[in-house]
N, C-alpha and C. Protein backbone atom coordinates (compact mmCIF):
# COMPACT_ATOMS: atom_id res chain seq x y z
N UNK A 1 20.11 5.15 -62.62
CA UNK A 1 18.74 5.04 -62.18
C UNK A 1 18.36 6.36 -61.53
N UNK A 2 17.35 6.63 -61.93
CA UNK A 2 16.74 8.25 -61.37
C UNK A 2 17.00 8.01 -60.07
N UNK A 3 16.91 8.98 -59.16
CA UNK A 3 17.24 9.11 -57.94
C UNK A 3 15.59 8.84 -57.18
N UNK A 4 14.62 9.61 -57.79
CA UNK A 4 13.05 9.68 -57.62
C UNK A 4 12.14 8.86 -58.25
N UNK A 5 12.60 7.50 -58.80
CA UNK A 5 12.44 6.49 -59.19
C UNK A 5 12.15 5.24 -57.61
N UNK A 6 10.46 5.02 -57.62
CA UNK A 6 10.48 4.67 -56.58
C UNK A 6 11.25 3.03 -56.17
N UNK A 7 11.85 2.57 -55.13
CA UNK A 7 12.88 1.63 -55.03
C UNK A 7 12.20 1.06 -53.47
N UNK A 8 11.20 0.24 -53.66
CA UNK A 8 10.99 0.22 -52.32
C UNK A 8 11.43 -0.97 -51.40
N UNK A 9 12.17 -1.82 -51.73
CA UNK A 9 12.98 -2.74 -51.13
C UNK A 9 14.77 -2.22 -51.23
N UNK A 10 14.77 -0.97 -51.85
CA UNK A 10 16.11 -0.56 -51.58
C UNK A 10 16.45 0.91 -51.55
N UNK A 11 17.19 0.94 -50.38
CA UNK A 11 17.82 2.71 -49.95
C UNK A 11 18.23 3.64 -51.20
N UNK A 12 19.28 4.60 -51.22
CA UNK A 12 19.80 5.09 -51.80
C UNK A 12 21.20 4.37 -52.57
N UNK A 13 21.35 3.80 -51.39
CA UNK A 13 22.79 3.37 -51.44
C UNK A 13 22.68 2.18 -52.34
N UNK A 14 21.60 1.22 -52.04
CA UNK A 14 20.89 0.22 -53.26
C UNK A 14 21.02 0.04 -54.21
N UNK A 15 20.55 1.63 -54.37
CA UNK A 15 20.04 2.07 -56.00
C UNK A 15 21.25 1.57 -56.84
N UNK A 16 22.39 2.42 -56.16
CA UNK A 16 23.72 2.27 -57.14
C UNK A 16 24.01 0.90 -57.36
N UNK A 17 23.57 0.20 -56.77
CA UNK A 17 24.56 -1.17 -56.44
C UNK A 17 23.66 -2.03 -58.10
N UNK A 18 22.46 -1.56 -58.20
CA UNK A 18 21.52 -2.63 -59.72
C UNK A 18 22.44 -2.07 -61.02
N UNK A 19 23.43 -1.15 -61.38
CA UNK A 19 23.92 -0.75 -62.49
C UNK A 19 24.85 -1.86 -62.97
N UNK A 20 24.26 -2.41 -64.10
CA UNK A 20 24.90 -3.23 -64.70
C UNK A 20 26.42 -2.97 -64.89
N UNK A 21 26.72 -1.95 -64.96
CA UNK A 21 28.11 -1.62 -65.51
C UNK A 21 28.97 -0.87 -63.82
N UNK A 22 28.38 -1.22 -63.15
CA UNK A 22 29.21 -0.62 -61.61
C UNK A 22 29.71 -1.71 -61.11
N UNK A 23 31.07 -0.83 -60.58
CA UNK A 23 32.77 -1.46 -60.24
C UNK A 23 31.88 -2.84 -59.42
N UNK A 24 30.62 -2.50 -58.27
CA UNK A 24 30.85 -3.00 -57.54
C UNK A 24 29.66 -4.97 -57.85
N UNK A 25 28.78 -4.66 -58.79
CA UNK A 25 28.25 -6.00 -59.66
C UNK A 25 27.48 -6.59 -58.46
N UNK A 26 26.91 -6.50 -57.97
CA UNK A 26 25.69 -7.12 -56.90
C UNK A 26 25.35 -7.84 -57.98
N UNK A 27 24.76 -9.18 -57.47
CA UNK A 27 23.85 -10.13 -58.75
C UNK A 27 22.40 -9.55 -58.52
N UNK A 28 21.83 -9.07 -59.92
CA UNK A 28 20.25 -9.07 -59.44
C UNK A 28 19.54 -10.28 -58.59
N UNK A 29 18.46 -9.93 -57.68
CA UNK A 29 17.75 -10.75 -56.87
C UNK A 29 16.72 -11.20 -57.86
N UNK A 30 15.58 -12.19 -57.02
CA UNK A 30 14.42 -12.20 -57.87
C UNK A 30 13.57 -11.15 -57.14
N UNK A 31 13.82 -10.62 -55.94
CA UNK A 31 13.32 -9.21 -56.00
C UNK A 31 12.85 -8.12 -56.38
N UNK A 32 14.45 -8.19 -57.28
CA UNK A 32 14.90 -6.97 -58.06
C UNK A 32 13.96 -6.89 -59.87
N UNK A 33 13.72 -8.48 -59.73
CA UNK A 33 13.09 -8.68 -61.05
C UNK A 33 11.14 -8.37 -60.57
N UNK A 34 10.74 -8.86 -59.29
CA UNK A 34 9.63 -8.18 -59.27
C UNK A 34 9.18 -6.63 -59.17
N UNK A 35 10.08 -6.36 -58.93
CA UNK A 35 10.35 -4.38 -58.31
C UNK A 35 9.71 -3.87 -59.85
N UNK A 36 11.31 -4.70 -60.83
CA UNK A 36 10.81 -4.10 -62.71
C UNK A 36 9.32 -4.76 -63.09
N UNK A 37 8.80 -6.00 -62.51
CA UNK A 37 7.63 -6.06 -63.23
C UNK A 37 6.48 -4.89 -62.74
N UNK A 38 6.99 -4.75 -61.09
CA UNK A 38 6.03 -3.98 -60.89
C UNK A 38 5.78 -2.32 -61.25
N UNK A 39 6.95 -1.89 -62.19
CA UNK A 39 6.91 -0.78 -62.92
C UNK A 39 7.61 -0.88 -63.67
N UNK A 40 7.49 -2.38 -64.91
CA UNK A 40 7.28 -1.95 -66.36
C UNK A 40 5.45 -2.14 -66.79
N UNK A 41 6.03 -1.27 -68.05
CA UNK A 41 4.43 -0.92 -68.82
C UNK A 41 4.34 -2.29 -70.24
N UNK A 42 5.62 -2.64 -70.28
CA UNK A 42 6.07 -3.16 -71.80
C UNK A 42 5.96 -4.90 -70.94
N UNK A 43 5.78 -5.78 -72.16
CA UNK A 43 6.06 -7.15 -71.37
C UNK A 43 7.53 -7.63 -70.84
N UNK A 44 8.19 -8.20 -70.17
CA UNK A 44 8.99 -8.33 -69.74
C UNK A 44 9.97 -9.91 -69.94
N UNK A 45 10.69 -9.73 -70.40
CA UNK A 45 11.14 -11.17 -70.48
C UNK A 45 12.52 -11.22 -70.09
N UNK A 46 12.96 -12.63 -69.31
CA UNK A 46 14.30 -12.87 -68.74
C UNK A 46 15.07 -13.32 -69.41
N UNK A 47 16.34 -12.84 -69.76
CA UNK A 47 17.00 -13.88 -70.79
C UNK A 47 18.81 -14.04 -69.96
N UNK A 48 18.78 -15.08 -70.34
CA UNK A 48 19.72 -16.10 -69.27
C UNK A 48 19.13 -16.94 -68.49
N UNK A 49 18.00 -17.63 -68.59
CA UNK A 49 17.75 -18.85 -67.75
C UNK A 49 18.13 -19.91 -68.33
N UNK A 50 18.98 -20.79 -67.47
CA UNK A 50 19.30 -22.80 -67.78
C UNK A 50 18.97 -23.29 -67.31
N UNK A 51 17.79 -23.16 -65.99
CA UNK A 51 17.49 -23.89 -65.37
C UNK A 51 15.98 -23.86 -64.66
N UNK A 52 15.77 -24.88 -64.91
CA UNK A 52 14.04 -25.22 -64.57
C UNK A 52 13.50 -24.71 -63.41
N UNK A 53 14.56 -24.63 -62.37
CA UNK A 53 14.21 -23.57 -60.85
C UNK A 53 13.97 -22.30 -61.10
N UNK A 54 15.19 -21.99 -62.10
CA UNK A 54 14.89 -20.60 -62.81
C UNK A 54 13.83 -20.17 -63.24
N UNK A 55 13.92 -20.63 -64.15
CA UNK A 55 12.38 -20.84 -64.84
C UNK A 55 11.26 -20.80 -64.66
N UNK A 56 11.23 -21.38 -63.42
CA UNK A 56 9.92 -21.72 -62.12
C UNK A 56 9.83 -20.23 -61.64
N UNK A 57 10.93 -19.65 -61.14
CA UNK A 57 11.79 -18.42 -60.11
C UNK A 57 10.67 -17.58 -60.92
N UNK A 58 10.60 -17.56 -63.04
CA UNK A 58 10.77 -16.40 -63.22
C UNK A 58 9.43 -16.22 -63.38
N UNK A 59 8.57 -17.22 -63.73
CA UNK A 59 6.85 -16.73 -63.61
C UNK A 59 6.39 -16.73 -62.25
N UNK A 60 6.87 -16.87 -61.34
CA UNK A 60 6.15 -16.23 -60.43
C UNK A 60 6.51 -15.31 -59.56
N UNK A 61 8.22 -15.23 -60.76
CA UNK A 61 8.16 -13.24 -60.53
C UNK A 61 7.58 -12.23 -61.24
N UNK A 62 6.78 -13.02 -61.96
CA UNK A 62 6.01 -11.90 -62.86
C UNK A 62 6.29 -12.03 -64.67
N UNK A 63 7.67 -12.64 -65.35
CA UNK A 63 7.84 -13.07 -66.65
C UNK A 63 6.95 -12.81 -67.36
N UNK A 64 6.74 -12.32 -68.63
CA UNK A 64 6.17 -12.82 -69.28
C UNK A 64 6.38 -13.78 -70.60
N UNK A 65 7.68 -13.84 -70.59
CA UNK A 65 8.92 -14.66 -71.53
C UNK A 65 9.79 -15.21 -70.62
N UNK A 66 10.79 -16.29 -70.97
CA UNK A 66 11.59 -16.81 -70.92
C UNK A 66 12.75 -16.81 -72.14
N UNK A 67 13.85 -16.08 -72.01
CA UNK A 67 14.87 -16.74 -72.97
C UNK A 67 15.92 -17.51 -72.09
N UNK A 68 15.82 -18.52 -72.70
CA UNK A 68 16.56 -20.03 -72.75
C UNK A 68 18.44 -19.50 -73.54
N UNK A 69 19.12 -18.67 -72.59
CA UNK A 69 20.44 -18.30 -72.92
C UNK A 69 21.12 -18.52 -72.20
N UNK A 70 22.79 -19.10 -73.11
CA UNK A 70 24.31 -18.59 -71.90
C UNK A 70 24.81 -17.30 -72.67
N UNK A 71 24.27 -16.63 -73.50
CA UNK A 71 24.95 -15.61 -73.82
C UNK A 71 26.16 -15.54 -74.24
N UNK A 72 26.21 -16.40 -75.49
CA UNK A 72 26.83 -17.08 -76.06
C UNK A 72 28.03 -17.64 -75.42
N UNK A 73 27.89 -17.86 -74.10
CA UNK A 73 28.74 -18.78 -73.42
C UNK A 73 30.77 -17.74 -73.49
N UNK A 74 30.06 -16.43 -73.34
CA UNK A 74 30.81 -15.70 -73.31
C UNK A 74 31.69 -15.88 -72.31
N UNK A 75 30.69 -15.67 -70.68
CA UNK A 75 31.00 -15.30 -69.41
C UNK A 75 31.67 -16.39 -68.64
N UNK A 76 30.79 -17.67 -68.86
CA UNK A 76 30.76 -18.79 -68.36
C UNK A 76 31.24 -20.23 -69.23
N UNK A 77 31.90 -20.56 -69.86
CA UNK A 77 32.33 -21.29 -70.71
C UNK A 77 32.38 -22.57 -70.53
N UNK A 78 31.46 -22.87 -69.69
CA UNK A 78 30.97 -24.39 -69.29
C UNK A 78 29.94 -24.18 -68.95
N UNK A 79 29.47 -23.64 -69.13
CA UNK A 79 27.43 -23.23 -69.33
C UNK A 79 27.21 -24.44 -70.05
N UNK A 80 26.19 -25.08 -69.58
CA UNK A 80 25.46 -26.02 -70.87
C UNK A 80 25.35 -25.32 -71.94
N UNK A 81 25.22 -25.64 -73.37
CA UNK A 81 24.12 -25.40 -74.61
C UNK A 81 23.07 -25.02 -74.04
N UNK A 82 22.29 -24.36 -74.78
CA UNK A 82 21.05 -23.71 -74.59
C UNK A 82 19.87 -24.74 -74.84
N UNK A 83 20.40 -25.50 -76.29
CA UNK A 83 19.51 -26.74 -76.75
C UNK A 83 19.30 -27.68 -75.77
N UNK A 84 20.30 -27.93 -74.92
CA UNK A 84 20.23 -28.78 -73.86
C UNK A 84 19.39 -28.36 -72.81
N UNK A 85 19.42 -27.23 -72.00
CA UNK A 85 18.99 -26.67 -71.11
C UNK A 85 17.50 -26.19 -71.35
N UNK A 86 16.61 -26.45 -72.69
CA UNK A 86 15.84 -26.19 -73.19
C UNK A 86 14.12 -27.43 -72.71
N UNK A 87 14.68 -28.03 -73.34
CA UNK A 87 13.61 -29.09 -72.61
C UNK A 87 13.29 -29.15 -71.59
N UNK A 88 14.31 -29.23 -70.01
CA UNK A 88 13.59 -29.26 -69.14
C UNK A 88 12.72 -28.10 -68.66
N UNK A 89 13.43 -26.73 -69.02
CA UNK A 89 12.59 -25.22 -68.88
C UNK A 89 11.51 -25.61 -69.41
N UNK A 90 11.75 -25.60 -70.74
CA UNK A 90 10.04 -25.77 -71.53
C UNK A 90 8.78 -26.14 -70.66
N UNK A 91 9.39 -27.83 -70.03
CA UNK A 91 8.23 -28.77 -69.77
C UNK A 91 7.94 -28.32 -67.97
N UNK A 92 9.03 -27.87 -67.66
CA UNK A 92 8.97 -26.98 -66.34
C UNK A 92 7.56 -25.58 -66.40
N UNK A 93 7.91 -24.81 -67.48
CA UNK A 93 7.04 -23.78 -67.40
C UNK A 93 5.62 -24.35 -68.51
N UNK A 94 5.54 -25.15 -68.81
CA UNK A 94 4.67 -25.64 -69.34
C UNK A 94 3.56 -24.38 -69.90
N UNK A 95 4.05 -24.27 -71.00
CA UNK A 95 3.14 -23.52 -72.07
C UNK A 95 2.67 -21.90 -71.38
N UNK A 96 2.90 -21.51 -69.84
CA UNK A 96 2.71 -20.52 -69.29
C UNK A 96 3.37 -19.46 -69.58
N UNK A 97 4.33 -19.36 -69.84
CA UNK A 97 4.81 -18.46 -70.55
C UNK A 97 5.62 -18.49 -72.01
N UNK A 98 5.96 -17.88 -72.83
CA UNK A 98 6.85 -18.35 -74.04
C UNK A 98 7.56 -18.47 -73.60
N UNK A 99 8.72 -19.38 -74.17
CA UNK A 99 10.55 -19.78 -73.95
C UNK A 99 11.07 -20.03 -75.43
N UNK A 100 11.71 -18.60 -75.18
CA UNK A 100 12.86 -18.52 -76.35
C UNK A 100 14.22 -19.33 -76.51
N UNK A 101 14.48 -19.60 -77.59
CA UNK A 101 15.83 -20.01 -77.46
C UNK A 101 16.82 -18.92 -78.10
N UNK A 102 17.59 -18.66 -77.29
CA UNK A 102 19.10 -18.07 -77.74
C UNK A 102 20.36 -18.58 -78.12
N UNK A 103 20.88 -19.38 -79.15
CA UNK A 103 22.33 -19.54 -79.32
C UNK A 103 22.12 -21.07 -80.06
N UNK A 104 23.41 -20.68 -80.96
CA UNK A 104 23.03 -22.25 -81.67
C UNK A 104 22.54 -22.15 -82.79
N UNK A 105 21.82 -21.51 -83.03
CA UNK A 105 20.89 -21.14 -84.50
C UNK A 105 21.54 -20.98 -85.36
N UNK A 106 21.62 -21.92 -86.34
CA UNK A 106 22.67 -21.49 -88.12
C UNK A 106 21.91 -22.20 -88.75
N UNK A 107 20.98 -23.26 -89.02
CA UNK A 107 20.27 -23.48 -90.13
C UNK A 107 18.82 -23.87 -89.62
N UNK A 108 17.73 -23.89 -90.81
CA UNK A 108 16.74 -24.18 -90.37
C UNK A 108 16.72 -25.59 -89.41
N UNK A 109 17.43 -26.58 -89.78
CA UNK A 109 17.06 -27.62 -88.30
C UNK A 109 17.10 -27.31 -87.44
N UNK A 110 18.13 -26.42 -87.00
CA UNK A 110 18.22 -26.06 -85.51
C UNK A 110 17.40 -25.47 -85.44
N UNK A 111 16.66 -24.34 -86.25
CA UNK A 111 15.18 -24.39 -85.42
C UNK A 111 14.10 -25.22 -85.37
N UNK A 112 13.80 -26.35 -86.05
CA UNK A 112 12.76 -27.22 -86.25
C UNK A 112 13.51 -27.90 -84.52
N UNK A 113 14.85 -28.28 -84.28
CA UNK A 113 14.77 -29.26 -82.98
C UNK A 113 14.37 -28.25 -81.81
N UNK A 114 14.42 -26.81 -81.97
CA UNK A 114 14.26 -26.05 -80.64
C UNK A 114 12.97 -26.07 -80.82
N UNK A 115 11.93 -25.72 -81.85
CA UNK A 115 10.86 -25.72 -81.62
C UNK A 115 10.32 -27.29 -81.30
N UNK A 116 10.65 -28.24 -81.91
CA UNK A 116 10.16 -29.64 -81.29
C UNK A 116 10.60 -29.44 -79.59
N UNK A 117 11.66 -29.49 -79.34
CA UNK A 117 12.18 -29.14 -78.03
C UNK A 117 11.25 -28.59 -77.02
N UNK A 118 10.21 -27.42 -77.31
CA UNK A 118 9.17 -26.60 -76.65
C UNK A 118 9.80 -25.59 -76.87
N UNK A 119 10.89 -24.79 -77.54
CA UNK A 119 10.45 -23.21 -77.87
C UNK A 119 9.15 -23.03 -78.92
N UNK A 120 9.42 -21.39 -78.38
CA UNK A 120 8.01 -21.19 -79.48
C UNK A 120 8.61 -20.22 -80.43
N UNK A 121 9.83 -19.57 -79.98
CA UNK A 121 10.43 -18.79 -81.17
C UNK A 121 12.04 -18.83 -81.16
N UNK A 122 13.03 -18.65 -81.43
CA UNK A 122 14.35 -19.02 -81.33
C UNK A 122 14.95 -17.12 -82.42
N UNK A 123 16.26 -17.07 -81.36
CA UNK A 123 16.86 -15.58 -81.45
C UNK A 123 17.91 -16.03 -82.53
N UNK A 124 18.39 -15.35 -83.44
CA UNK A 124 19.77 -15.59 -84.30
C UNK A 124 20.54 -14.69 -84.48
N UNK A 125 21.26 -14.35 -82.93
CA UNK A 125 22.30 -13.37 -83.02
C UNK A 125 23.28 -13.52 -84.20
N UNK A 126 24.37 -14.52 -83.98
CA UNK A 126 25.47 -14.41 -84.96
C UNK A 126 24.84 -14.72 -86.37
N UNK A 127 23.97 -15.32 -86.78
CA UNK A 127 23.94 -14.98 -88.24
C UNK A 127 23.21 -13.91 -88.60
N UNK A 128 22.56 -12.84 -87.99
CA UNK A 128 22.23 -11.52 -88.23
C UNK A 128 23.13 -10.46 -87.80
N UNK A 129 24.00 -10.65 -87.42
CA UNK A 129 25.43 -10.34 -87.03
C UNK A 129 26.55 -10.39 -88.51
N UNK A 130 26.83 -11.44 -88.54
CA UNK A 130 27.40 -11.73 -89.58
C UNK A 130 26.86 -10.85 -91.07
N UNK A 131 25.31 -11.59 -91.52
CA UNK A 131 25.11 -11.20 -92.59
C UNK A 131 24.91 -9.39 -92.73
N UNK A 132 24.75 -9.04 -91.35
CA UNK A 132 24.97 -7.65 -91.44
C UNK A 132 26.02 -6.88 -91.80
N UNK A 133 27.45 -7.34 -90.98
CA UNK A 133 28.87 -7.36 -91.34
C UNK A 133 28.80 -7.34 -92.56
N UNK A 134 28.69 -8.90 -93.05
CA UNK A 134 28.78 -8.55 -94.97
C UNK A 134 28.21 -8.03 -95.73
N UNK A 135 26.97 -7.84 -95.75
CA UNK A 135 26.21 -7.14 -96.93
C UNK A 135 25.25 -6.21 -96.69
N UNK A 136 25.13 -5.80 -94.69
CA UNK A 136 24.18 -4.83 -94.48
C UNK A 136 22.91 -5.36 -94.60
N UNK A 137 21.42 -4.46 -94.54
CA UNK A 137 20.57 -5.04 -94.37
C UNK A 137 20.28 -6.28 -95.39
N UNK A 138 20.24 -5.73 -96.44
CA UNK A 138 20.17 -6.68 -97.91
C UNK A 138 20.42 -8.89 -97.54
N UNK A 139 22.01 -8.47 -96.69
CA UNK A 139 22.61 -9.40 -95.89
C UNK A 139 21.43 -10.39 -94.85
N UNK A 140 21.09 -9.47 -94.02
CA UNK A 140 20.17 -9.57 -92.69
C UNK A 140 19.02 -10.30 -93.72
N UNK A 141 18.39 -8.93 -94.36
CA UNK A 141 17.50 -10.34 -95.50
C UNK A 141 17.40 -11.53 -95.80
N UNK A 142 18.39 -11.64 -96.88
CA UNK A 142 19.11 -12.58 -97.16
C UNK A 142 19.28 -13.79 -96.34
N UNK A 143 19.98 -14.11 -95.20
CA UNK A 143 19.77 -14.68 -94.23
C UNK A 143 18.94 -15.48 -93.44
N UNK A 144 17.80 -14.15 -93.20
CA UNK A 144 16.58 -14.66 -92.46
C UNK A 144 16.04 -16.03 -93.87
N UNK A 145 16.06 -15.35 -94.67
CA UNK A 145 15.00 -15.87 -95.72
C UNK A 145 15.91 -17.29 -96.05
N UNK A 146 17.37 -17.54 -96.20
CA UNK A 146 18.06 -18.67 -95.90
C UNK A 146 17.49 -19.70 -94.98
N UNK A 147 17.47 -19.12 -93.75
CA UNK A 147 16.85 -19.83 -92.76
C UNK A 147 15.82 -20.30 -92.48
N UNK A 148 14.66 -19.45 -93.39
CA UNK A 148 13.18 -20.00 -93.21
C UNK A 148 12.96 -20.54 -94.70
N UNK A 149 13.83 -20.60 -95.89
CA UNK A 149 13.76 -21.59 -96.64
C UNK A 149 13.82 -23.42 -96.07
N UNK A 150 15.24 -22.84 -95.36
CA UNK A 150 15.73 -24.32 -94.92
C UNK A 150 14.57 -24.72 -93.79
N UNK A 151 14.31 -24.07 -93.09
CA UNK A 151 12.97 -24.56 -92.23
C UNK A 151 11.90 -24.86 -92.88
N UNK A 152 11.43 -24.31 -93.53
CA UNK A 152 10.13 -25.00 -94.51
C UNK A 152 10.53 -26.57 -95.41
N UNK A 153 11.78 -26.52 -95.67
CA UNK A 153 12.76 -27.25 -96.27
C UNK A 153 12.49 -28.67 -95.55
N UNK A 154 13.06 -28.53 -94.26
CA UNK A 154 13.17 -29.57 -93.32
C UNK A 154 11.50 -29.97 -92.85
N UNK A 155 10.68 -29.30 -92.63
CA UNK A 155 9.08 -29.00 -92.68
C UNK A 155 8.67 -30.07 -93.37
N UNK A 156 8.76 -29.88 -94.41
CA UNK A 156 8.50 -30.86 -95.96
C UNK A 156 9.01 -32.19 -95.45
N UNK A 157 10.23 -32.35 -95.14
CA UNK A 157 10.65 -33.56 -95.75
C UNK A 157 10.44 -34.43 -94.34
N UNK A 158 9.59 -34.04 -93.11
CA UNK A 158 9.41 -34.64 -92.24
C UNK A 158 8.31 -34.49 -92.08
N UNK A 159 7.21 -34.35 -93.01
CA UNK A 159 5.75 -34.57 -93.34
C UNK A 159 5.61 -33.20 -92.47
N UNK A 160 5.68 -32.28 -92.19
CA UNK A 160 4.73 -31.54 -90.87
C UNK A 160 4.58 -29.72 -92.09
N UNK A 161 3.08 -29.97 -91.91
CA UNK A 161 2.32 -28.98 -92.66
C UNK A 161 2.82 -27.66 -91.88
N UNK A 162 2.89 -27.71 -90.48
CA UNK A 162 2.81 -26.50 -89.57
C UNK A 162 3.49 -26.57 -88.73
N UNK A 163 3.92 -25.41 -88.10
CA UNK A 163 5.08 -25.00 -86.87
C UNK A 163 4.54 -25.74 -85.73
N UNK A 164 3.11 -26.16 -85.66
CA UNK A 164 1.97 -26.67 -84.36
C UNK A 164 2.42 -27.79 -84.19
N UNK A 165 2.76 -28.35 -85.33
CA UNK A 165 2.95 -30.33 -86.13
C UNK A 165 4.26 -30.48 -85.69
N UNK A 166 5.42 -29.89 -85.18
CA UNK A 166 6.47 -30.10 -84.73
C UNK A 166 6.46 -30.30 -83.38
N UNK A 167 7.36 -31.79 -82.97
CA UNK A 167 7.23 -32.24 -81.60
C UNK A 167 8.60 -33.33 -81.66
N UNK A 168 8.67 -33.72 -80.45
CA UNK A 168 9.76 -34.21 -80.41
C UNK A 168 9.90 -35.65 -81.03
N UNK A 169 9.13 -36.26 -81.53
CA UNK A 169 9.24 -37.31 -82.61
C UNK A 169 9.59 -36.93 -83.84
N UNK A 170 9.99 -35.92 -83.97
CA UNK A 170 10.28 -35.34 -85.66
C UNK A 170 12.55 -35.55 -85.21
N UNK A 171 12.87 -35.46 -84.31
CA UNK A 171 14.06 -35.23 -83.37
C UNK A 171 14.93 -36.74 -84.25
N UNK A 172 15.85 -36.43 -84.58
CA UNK A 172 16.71 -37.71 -85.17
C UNK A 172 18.36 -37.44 -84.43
């Protein structure tokens, strides 16, 4: 972090302590998350929230997104699912900001239940991961277009014309 980068809830000594990758790992505050809204230019979105306090925490630190992640349950390995932890965020931030979903994603249902759920868009690390691994972009293509076959797929066969028409009565 620049040194002349203004920090006004923290010293010098501060500064060092927000580096993601330093020995010493302070947890960001919600502070620390208004400090960045109040000098980013770009929209801002949190990703790692499970919880509806969170959630609450993060629009009226300024959010303009929500991602709904454990990060692939790397760190924490009894993290809820994301699918799980999804609904109550949703109906918590109620339509005020978007809420993404992160993790879980391999065929179009799983996005038809996150979007019934209340996301409004859903992330697909490992299978753009993967299809990259194998076949490069072509792969990544490939993939996406897998996925939004099978979503239009599932679309169809549960009557719903539109992404709008999905709600949690479509949920089996």
């Amino acid at each position: 972090m620049s040194a002349d980068l203004p920090t006004p809830h923290l010293d010098a000594e501060g500064r060092s302590r927000l580096s993601v990758v330093s020995g010493k790992r302070e947890p960001i505050t919600w502070r620390d998350v208004e400090w960045t809204r109040s000098i980013a230019r770009r929209p801002l979105l949190l990703k790692g929230i499970l919880d509806a306090d969170d959630a609450e925490n993060a629009v009226s630190a300024g959010a303009d997104g929500i991602i709904v992640s454990n990060h692939g349950a790397r760190n924490l390995d009894s993290v809820p699912a994301t699918i799980d932890a999804l609904p109550e965020i949703a109906q918590r931030v109620a339509a005020r900001v978007p809420v993404l979903l992160d993790g879980g994603i391999r065929r179009g249902t799983d996005v038809v239940k996150a979007l019934a759920l209340g996301a409004k868009a859903v992330l697909i690390g490992r299978p753009y991961a993967y299809a990259l691994a194998a076949a490069g972009a072509d792969g990544v293509a490939r993939a996406v277009a897998i996925l939004r076959e099978e979503l239009e797929t599932a679309m169809a066969l549960l009557g719903r014309a539109s992404i709008d028409a999905l709600d949690r009565s479509v949920l089996w």
